[in-house]
N, C-alpha and C. Protein backbone atom coordinates (compact mmCIF):
# COMPACT_ATOMS: atom_id res chain seq x y z
N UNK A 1 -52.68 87.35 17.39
CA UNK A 1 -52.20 88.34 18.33
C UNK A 1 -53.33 89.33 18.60
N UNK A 2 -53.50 89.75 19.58
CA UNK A 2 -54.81 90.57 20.06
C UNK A 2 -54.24 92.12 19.93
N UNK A 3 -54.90 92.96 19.06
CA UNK A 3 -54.36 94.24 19.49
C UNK A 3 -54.39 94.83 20.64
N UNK A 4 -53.69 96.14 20.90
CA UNK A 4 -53.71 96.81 21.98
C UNK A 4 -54.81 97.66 22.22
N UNK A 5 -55.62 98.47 22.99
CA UNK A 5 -57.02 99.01 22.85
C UNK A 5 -56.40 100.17 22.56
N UNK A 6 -57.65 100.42 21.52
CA UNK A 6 -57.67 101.75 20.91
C UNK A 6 -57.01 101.62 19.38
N UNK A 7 -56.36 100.25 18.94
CA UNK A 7 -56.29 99.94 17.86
C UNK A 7 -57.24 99.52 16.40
N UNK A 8 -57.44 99.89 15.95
CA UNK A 8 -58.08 99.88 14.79
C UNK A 8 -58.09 98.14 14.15
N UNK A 9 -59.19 97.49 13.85
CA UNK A 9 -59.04 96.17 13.15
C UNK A 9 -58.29 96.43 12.06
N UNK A 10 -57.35 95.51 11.65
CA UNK A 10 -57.13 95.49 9.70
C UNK A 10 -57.23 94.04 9.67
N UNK A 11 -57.48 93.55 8.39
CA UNK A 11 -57.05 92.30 7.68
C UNK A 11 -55.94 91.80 8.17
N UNK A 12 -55.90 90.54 7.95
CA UNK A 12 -54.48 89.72 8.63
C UNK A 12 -53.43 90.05 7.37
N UNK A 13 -52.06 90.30 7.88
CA UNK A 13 -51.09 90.20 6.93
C UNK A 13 -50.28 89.20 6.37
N UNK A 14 -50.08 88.60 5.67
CA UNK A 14 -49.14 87.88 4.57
C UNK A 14 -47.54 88.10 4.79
N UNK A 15 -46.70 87.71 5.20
CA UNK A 15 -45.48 87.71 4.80
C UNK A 15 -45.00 87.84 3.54
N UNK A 16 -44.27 88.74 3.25
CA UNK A 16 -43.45 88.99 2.02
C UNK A 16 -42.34 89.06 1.93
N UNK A 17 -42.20 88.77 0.56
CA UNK A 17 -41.13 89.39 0.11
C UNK A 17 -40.76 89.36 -1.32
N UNK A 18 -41.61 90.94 -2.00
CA UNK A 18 -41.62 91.28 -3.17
C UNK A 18 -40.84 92.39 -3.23
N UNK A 19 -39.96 92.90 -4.40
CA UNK A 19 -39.01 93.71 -4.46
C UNK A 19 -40.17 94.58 -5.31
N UNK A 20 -39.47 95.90 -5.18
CA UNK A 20 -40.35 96.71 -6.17
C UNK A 20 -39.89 98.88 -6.30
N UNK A 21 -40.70 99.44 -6.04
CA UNK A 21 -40.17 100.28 -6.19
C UNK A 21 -41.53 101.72 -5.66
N UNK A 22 -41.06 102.66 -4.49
CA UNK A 22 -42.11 103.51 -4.92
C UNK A 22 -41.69 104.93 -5.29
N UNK A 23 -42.46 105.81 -6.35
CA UNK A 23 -42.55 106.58 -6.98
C UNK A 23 -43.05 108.04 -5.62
N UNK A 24 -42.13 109.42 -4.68
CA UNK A 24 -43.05 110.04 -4.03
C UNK A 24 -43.60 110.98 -5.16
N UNK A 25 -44.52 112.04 -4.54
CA UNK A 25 -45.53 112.80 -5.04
C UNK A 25 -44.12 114.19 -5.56
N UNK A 26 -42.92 114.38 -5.02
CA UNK A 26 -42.07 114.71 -6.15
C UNK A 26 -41.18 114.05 -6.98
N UNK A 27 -41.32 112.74 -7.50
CA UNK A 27 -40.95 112.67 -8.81
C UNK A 27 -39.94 111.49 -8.35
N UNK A 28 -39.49 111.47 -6.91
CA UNK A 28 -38.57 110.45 -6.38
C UNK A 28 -38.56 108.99 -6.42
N UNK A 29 -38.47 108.11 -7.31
CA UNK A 29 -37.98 106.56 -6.84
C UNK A 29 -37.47 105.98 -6.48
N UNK A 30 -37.93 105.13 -5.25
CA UNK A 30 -36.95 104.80 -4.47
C UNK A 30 -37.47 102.97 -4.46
N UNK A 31 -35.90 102.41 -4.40
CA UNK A 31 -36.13 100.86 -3.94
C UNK A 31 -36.87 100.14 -2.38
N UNK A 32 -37.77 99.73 -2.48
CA UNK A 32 -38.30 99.07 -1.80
C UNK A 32 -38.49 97.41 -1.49
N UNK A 33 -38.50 96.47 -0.59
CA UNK A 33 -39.62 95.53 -0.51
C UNK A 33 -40.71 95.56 0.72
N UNK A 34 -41.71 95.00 0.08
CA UNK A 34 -42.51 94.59 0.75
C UNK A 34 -42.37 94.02 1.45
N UNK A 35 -42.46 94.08 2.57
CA UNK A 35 -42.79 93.25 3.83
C UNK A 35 -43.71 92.15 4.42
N UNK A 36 -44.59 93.12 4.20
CA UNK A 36 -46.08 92.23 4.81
C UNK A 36 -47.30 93.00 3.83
N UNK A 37 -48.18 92.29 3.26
CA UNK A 37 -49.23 92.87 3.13
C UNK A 37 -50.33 92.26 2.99
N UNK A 38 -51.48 92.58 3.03
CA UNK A 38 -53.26 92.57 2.86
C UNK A 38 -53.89 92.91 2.19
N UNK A 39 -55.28 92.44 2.17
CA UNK A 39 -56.37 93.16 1.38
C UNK A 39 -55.77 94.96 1.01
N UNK A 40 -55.54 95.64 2.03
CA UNK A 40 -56.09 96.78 2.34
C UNK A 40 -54.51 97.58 2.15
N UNK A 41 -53.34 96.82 2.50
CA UNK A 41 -52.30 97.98 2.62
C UNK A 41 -50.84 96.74 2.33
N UNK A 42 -49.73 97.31 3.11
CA UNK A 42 -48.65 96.56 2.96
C UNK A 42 -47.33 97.74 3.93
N UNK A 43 -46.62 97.17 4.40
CA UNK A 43 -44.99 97.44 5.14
C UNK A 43 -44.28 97.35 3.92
N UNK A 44 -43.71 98.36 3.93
CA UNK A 44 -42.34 98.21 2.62
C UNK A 44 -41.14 98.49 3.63
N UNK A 45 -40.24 97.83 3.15
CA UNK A 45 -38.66 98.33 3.79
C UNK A 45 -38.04 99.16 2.80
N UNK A 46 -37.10 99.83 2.80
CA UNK A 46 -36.46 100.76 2.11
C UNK A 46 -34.75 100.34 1.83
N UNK A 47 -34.29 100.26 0.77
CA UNK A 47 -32.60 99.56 0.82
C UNK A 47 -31.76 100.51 1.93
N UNK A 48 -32.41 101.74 2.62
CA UNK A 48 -31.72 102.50 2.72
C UNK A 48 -32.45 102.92 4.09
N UNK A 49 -31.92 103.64 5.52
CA UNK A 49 -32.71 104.04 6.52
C UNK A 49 -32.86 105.08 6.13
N UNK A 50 -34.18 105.35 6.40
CA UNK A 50 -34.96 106.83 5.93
C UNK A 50 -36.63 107.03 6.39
N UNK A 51 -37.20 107.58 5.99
CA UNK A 51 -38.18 107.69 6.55
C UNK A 51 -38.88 108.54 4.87
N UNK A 52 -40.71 108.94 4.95
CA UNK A 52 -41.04 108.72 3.73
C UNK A 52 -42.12 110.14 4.35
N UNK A 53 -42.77 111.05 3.87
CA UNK A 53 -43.77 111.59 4.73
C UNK A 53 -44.94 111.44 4.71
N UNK A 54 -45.51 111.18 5.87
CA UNK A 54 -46.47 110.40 6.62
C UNK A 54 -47.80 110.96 5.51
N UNK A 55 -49.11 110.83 5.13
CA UNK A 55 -49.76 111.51 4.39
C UNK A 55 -49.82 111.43 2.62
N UNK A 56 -48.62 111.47 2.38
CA UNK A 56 -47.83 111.31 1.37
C UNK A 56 -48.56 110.36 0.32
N UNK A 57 -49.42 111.09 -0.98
CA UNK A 57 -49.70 109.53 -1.85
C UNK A 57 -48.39 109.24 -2.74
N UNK A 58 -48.56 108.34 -2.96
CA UNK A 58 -47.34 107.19 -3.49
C UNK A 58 -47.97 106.17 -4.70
N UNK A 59 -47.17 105.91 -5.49
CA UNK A 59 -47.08 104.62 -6.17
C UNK A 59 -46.53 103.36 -6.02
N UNK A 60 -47.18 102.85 -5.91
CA UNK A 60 -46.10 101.31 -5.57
C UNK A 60 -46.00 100.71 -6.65
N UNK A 61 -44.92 100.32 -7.36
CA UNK A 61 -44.46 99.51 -8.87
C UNK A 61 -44.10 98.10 -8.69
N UNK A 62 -44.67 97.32 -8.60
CA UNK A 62 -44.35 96.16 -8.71
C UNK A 62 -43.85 95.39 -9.85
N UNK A 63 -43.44 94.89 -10.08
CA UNK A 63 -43.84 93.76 -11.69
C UNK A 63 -44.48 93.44 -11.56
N UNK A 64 -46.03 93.04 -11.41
CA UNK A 64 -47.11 92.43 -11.56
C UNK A 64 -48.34 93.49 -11.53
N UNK A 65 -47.85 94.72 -10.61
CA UNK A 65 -49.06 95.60 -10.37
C UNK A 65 -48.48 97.06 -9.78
N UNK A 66 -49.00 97.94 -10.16
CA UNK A 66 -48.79 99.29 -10.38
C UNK A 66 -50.36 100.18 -9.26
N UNK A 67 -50.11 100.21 -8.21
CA UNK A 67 -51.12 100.16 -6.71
C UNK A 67 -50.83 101.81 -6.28
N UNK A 68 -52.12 102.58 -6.26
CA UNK A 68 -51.95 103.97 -5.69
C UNK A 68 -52.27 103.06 -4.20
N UNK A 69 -51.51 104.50 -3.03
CA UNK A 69 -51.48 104.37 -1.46
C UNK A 69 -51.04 105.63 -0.96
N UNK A 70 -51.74 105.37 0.06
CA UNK A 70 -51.01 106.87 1.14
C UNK A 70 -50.27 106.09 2.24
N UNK A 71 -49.07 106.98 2.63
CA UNK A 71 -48.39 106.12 3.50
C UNK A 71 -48.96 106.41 4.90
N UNK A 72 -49.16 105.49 5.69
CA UNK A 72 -49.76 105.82 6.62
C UNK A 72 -48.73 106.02 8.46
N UNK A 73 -47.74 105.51 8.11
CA UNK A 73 -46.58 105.71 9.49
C UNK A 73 -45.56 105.64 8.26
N UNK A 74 -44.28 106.08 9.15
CA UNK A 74 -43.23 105.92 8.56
C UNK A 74 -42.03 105.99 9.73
N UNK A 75 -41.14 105.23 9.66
CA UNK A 75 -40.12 104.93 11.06
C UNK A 75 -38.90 104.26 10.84
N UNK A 76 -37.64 104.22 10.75
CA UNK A 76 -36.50 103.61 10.82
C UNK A 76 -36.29 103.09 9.54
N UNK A 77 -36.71 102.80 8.51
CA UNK A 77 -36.14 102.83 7.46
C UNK A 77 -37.22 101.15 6.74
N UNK A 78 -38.62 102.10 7.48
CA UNK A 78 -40.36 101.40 7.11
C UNK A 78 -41.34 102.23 7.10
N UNK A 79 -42.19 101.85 6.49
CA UNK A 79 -43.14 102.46 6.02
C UNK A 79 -44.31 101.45 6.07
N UNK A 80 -45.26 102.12 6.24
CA UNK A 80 -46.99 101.36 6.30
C UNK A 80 -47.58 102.31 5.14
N UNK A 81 -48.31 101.36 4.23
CA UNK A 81 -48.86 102.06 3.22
C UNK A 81 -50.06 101.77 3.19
N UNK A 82 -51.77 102.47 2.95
CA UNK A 82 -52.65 101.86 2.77
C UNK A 82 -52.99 102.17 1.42
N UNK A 83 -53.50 100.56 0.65
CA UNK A 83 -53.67 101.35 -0.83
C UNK A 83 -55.25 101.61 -0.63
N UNK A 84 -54.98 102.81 -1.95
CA UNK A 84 -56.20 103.49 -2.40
C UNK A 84 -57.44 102.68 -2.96
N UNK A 85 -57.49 101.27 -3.55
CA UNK A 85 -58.33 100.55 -3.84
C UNK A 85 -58.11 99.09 -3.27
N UNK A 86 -58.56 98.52 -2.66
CA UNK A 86 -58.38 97.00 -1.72
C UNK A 86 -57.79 95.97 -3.18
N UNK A 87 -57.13 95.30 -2.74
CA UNK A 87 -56.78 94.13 -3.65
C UNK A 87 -57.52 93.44 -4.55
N UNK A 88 -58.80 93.11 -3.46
CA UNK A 88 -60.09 92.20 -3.85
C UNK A 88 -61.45 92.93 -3.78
């Protein structure tokens, strides 16, 4: 798919679907899955419509891996996260 101009390149995304959990910067955990993610970031859905604030660093808890990120959009009950250190 070709972006739209004025869009920024990222890595191609992966389809998901990992359950997990993120931690906000007050103390809040909330259920998540993953959506889609990359090298560089990941879409989480939320069990719940809500929204997350934009800026915001976060934890993402996985069972397998425990990933700092700042969320980078947030909309209808999704979120775009980019993590703080690339995958690879």
């Amino acid at each position: 798919m070709d972006r739209m101009p004025g869009w920024i390149d990222r890595d191609r995304r992966l389809d998901a679907s990992i359950v997990g959990f993120i931690m906000l910067p007050d103390g809040q955990k909330l259920s998540v899955t993953v959506a889609d993610i990359s090298n560089d970031g990941c879409q989480i859905r939320f069990a719940a419509e809500r929204t997350v604030p934009i800026g915001a660093n976060v934890v993402l808890d996985l069972e397998l891996a425990r990933l700092q990120a700042t969320v980078r959009w947030s909309i209808d009950g999704r979120a775009g996260l980019q993590f703080a250190t690339p995958l690879s």
